[in-house]
PDB file of N, CA and C in Angstrom:
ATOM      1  N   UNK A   1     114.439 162.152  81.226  1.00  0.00           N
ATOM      2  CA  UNK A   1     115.881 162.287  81.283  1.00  0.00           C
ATOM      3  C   UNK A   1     116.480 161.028  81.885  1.00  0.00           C
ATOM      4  N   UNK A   2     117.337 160.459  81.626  1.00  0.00           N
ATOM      5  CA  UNK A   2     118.388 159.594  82.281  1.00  0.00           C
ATOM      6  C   UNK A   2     119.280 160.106  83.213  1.00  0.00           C
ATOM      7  N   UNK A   3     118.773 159.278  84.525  1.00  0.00           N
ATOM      8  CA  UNK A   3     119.450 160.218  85.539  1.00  0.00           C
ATOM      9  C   UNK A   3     120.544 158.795  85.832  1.00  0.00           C
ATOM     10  N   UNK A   4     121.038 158.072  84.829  1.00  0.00           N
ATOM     11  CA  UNK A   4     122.293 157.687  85.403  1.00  0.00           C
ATOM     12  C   UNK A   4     123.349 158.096  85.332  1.00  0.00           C
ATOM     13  N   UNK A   5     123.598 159.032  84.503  1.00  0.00           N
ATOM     14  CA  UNK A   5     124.788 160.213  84.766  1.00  0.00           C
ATOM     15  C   UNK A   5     124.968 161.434  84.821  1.00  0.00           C
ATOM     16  N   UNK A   6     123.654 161.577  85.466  1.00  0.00           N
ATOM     17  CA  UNK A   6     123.397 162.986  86.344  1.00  0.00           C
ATOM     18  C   UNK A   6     124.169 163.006  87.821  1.00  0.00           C
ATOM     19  N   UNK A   7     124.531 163.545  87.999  1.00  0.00           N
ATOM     20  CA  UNK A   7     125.704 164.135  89.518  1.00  0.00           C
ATOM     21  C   UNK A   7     124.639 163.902  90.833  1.00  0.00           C
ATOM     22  N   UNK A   8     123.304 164.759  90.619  1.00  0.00           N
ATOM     23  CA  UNK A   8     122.313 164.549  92.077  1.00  0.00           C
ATOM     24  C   UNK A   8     121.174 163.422  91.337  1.00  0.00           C
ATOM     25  N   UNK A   9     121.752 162.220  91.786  1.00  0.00           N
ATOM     26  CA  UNK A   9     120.327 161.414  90.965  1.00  0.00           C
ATOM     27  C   UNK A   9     118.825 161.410  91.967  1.00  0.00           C
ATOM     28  N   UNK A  10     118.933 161.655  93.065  1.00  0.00           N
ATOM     29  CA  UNK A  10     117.946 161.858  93.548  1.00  0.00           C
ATOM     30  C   UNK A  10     116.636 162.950  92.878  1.00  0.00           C
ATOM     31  N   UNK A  11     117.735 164.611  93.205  1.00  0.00           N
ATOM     32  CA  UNK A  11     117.214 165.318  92.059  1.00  0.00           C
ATOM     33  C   UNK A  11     116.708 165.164  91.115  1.00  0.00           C
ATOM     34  N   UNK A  12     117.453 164.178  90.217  1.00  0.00           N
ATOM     35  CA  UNK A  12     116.936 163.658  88.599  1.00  0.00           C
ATOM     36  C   UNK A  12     115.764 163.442  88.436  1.00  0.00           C
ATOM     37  N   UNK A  13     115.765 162.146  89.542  1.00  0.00           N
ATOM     38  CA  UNK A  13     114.737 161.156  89.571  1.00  0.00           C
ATOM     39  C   UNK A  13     113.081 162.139  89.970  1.00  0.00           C
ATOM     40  N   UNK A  14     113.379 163.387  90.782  1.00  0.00           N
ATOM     41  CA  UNK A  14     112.472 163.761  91.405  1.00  0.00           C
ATOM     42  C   UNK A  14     112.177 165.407  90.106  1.00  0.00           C
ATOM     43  N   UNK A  15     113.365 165.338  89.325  1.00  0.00           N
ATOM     44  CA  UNK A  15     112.495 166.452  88.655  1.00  0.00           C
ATOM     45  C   UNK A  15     112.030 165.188  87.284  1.00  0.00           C
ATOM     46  N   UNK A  16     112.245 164.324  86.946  1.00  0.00           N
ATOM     47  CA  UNK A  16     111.558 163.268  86.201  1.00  0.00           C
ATOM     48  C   UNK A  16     109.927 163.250  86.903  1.00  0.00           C
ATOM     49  N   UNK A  17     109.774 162.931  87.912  1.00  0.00           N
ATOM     50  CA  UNK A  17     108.135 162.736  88.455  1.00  0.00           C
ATOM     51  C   UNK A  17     107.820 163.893  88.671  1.00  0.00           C
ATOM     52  N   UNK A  18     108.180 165.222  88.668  1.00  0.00           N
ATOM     53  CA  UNK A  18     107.840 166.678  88.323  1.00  0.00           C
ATOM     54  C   UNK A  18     107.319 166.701  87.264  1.00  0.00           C
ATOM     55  N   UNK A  19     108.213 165.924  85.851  1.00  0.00           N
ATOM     56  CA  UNK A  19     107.568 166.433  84.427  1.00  0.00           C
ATOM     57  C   UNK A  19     106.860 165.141  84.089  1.00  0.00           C
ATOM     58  N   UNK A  20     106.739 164.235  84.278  1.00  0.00           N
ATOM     59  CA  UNK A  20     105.328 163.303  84.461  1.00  0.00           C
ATOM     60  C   UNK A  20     104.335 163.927  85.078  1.00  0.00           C
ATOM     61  N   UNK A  21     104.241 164.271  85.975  1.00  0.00           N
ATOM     62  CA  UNK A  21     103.211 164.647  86.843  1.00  0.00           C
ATOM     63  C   UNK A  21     102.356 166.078  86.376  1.00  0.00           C
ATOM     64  N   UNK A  22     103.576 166.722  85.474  1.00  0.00           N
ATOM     65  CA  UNK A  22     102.783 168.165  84.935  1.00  0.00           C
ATOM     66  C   UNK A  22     102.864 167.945  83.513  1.00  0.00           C
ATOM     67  N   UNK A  23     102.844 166.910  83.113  1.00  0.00           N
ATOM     68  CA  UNK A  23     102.877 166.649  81.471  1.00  0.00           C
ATOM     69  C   UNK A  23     101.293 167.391  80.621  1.00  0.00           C
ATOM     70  N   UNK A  24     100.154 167.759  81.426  1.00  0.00           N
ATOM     71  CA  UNK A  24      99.227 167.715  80.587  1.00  0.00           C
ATOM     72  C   UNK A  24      98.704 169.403  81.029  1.00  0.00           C
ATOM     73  N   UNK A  25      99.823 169.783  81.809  1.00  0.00           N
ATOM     74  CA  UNK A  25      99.630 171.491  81.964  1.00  0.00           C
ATOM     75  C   UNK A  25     100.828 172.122  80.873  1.00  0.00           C
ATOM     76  N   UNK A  26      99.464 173.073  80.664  1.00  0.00           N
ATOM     77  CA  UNK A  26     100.587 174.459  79.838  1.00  0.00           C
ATOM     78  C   UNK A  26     100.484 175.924  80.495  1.00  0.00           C
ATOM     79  N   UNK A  27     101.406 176.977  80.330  1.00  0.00           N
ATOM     80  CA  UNK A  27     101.453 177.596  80.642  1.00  0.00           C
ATOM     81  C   UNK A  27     102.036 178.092  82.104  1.00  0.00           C
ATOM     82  N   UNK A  28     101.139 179.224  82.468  1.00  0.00           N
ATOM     83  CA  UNK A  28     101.458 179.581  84.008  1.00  0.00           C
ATOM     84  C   UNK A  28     101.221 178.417  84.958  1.00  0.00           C
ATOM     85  N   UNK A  29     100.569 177.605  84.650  1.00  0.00           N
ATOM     86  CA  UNK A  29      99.509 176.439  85.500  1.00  0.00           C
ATOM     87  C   UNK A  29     100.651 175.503  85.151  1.00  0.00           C
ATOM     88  N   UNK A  30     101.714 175.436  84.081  1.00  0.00           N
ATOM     89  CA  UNK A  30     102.592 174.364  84.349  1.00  0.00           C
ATOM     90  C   UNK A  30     103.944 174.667  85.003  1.00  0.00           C
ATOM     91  N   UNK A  31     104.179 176.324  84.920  1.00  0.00           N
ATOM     92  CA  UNK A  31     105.230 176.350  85.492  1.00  0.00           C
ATOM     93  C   UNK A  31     104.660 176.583  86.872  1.00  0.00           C
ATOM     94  N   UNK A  32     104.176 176.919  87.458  1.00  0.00           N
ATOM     95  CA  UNK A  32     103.573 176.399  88.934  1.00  0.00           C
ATOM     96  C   UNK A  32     103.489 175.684  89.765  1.00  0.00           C
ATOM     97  N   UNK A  33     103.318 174.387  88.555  1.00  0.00           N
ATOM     98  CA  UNK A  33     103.372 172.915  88.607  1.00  0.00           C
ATOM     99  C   UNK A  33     104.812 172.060  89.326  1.00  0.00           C
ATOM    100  N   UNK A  34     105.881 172.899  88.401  1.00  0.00           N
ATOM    101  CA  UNK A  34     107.211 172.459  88.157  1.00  0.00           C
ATOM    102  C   UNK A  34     107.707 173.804  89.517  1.00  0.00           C
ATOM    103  N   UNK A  35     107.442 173.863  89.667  1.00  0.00           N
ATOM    104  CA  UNK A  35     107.921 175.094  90.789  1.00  0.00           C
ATOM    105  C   UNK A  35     107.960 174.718  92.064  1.00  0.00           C
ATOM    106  N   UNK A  36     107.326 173.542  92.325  1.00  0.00           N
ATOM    107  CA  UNK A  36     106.985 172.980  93.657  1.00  0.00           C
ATOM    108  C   UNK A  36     108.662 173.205  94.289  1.00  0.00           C
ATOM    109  N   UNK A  37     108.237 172.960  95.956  1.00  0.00           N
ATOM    110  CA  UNK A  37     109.728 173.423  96.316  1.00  0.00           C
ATOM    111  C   UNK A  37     110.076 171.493  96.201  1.00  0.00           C
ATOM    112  N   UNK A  38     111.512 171.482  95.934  1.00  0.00           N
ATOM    113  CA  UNK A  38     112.279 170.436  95.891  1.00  0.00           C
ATOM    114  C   UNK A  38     112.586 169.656  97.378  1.00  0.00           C
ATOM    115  N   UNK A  39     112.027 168.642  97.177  1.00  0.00           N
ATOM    116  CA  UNK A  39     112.141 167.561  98.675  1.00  0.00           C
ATOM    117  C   UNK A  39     113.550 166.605  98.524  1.00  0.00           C
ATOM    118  N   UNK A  40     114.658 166.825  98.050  1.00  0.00           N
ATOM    119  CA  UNK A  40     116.106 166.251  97.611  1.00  0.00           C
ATOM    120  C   UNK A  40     116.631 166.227  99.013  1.00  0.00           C
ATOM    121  N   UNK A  41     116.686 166.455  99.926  1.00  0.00           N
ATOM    122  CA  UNK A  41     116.898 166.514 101.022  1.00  0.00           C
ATOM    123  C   UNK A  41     116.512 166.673 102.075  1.00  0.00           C
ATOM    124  N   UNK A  42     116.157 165.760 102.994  1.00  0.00           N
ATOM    125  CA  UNK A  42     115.473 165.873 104.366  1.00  0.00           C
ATOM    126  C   UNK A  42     115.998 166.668 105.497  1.00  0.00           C
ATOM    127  N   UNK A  43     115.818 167.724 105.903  1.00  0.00           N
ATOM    128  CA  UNK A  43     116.384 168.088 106.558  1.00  0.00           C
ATOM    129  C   UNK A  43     116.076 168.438 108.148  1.00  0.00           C
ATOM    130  N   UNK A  44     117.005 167.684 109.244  1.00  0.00           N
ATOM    131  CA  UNK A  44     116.644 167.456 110.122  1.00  0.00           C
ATOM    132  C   UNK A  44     117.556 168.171 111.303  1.00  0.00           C
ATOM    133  N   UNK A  45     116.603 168.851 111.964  1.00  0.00           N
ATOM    134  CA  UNK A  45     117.025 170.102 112.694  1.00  0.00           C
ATOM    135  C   UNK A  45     118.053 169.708 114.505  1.00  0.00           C
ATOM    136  N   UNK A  46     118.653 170.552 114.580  1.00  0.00           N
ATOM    137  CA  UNK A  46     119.944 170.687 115.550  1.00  0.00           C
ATOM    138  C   UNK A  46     119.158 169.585 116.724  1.00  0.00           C
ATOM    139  N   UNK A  47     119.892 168.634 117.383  1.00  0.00           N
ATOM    140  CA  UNK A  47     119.490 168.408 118.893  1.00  0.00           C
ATOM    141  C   UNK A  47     119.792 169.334 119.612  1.00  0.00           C
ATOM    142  N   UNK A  48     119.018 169.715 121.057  1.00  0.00           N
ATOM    143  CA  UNK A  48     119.290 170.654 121.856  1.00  0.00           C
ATOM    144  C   UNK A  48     120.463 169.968 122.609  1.00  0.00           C
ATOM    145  N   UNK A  49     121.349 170.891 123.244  1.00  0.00           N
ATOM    146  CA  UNK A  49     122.499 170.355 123.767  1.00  0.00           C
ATOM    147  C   UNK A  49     122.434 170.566 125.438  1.00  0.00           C
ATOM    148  N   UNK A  50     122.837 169.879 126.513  1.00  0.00           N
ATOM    149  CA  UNK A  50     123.256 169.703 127.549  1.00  0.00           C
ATOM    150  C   UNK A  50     123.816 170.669 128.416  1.00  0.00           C
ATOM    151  N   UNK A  51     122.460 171.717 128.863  1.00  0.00           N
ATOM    152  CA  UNK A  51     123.088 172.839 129.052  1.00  0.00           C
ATOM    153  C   UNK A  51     123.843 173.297 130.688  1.00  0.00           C
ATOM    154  N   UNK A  52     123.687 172.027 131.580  1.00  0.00           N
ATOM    155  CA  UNK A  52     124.514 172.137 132.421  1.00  0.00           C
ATOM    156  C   UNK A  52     125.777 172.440 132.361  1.00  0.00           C
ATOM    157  N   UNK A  53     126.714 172.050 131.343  1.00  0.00           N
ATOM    158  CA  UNK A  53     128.113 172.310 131.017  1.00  0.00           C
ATOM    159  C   UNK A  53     128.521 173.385 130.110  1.00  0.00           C
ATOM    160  N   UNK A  54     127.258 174.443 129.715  1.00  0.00           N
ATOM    161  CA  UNK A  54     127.607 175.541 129.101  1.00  0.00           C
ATOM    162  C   UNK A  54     128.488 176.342 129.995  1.00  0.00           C
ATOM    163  N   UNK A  55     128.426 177.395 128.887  1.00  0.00           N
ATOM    164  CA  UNK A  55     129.441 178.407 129.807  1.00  0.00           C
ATOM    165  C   UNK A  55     128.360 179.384 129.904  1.00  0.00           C
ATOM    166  N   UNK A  56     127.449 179.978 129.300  1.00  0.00           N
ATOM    167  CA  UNK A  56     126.764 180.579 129.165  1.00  0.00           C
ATOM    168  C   UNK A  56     125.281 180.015 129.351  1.00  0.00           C
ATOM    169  N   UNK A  57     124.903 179.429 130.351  1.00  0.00           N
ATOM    170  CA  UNK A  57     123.137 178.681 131.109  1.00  0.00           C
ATOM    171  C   UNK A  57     122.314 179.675 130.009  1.00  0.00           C
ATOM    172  N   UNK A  58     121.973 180.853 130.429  1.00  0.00           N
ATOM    173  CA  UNK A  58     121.056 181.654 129.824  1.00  0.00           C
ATOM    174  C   UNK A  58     120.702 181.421 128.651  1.00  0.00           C
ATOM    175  N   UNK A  59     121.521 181.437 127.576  1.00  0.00           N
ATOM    176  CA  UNK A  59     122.074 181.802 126.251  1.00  0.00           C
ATOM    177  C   UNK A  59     122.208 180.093 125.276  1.00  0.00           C
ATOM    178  N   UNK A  60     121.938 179.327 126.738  1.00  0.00           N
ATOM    179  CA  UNK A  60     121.944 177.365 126.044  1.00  0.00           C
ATOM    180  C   UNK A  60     120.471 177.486 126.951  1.00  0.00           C
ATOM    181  N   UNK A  61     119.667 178.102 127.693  1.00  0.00           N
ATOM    182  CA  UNK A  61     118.671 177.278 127.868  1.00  0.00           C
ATOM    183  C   UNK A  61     117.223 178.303 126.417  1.00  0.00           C
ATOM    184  N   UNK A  62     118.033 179.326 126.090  1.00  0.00           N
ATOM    185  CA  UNK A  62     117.250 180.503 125.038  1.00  0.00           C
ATOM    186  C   UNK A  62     117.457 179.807 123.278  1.00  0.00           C
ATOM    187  N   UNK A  63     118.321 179.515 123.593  1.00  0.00           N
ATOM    188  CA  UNK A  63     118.757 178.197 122.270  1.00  0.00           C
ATOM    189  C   UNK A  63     117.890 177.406 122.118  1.00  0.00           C
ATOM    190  N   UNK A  64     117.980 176.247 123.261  1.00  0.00           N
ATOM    191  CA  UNK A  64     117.372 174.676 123.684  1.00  0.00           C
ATOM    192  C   UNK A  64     115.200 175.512 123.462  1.00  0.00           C
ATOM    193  N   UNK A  65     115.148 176.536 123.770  1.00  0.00           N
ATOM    194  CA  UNK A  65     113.930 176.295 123.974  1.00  0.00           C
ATOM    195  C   UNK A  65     113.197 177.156 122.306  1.00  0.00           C
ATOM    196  N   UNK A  66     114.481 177.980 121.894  1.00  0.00           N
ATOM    197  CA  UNK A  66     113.814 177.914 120.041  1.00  0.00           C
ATOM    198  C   UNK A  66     113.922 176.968 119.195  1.00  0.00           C
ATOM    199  N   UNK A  67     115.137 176.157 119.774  1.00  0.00           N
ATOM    200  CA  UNK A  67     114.686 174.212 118.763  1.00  0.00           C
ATOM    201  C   UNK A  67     113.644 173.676 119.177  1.00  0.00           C
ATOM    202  N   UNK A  68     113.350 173.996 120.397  1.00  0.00           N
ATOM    203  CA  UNK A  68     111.617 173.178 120.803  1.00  0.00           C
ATOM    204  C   UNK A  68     110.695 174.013 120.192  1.00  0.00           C
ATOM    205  N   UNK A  69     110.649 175.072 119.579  1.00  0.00           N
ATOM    206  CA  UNK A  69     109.797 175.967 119.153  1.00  0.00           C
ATOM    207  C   UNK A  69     109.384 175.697 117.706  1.00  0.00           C
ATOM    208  N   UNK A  70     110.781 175.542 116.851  1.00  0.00           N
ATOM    209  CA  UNK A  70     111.362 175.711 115.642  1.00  0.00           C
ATOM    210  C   UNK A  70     111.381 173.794 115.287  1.00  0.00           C
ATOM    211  N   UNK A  71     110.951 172.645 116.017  1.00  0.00           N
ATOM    212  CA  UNK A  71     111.812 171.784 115.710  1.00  0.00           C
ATOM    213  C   UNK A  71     110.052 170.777 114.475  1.00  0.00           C
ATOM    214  N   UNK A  72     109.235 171.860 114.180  1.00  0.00           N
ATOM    215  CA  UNK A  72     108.194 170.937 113.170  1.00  0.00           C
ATOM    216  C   UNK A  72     108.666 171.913 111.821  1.00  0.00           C
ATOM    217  N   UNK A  73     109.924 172.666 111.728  1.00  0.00           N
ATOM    218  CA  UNK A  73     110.102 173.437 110.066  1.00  0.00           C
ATOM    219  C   UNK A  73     110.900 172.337 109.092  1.00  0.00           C
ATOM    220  N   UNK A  74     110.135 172.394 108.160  1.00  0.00           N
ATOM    221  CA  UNK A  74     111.007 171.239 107.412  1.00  0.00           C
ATOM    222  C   UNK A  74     112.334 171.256 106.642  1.00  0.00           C
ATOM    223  N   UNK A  75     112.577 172.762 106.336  1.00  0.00           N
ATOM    224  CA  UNK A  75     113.449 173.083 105.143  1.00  0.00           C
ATOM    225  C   UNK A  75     114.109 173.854 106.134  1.00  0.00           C
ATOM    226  N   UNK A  76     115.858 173.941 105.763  1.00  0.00           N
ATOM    227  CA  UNK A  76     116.953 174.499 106.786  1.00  0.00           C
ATOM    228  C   UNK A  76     116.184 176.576 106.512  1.00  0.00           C
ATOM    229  N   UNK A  77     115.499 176.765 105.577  1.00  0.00           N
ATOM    230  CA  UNK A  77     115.511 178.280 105.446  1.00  0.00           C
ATOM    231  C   UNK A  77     114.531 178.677 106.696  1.00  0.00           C
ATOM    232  N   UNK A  78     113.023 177.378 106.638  1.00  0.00           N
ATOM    233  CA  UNK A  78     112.289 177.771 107.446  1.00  0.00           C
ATOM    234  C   UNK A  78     112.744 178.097 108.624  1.00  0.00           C
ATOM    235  N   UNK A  79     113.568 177.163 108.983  1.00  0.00           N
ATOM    236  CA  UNK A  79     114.166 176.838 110.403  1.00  0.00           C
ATOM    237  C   UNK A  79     115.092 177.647 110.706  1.00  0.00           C
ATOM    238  N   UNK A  80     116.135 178.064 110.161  1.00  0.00           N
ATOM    239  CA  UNK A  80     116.810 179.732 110.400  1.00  0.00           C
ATOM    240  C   UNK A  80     116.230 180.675 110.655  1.00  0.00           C
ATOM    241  N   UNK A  81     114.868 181.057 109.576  1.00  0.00           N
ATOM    242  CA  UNK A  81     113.795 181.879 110.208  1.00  0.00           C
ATOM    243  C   UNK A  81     113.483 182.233 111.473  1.00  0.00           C
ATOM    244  N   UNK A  82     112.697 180.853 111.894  1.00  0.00           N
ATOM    245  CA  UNK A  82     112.063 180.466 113.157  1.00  0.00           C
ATOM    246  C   UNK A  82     112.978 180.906 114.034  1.00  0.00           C
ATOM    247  N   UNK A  83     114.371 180.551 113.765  1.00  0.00           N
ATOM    248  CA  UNK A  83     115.265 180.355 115.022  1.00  0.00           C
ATOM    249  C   UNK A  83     115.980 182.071 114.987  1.00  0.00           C
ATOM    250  N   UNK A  84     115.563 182.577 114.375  1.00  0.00           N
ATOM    251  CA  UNK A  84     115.921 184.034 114.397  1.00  0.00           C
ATOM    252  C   UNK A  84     114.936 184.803 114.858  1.00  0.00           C
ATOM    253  N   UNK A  85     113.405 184.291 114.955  1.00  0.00           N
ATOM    254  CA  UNK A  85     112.512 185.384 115.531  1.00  0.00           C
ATOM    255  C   UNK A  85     112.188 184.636 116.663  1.00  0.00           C
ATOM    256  N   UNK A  86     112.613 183.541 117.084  1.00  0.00           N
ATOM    257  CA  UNK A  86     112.683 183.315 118.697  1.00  0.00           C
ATOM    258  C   UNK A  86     113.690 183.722 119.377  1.00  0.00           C
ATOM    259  N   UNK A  87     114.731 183.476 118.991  1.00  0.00           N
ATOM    260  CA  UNK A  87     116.256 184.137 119.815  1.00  0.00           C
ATOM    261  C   UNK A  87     115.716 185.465 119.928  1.00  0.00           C
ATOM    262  N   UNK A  88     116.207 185.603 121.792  1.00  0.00           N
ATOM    263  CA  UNK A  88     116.397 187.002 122.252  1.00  0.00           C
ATOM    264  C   UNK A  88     117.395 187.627 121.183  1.00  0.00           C
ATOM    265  N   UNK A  89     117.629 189.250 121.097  1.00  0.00           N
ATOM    266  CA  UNK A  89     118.373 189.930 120.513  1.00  0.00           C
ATOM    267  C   UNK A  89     119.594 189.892 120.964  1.00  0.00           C
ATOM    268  N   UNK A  90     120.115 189.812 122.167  1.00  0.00           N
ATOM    269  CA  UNK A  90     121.296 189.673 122.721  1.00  0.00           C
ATOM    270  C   UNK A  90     121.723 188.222 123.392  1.00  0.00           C
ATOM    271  N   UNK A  91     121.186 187.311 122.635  1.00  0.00           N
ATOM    272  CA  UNK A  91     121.686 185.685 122.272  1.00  0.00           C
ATOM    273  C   UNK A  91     122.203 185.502 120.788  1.00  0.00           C
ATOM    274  N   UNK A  92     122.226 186.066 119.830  1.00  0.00           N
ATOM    275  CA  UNK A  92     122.140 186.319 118.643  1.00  0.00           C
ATOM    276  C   UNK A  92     123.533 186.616 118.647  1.00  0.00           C
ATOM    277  N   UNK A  93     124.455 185.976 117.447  1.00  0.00           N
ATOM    278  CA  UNK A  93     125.654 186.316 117.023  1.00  0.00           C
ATOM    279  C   UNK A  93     125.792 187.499 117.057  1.00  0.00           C
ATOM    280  N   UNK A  94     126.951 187.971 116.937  1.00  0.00           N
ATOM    281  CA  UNK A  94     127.450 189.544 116.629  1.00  0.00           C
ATOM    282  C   UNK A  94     128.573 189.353 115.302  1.00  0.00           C
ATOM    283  N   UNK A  95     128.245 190.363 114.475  1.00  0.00           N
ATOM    284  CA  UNK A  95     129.217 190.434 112.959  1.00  0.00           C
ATOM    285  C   UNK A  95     130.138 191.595 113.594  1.00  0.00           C
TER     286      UNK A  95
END
């Protein structure tokens, strides 16, 4: 494909070396292939913040210590994960 007037050329470029790379699979074994998760974006997780000037110590040092927990996930889903089964239950937003 010509990814010079594609919108995400990064994308382009990276599902281009997707279908090079699985050119000589068929089947289940190629869509497998092509399934890999997409690396288009690096994504690099929260700094812990300065929790002397919180308002809430407890609730910034329960934060600060699930980004130290959570801070080797590479993809923002892993890392929501992580940061949801370390947070206490009552540090946790309320809907």
């Amino acid at each position: 494909m010509d990814c010079a007037k594609a919108r995400d050329k990064v994308r382009c470029e990276s599902l281009n070396k997707d279908i090079e790379a699985c050119r000589d699979k068929v089947g289940d074994e190629w869509r497998s292939c092509m399934h890999q998760p997409a690396s288009t974006a690096k994504f690099t997780p929260p700094k812990a913040r300065d929790c002397s000037k919180a308002r809430n110590q407890e609730r910034c040092a329960a934060h600060t210590a699930a980004l130290e927990a959570c801070k080797d996930k590479t993809s923002r889903s892993e890392h929501s994960k992580c940061m949801a089964a370390q947070l206490p239950v009552a540090t946790q937003k309320k809907n």
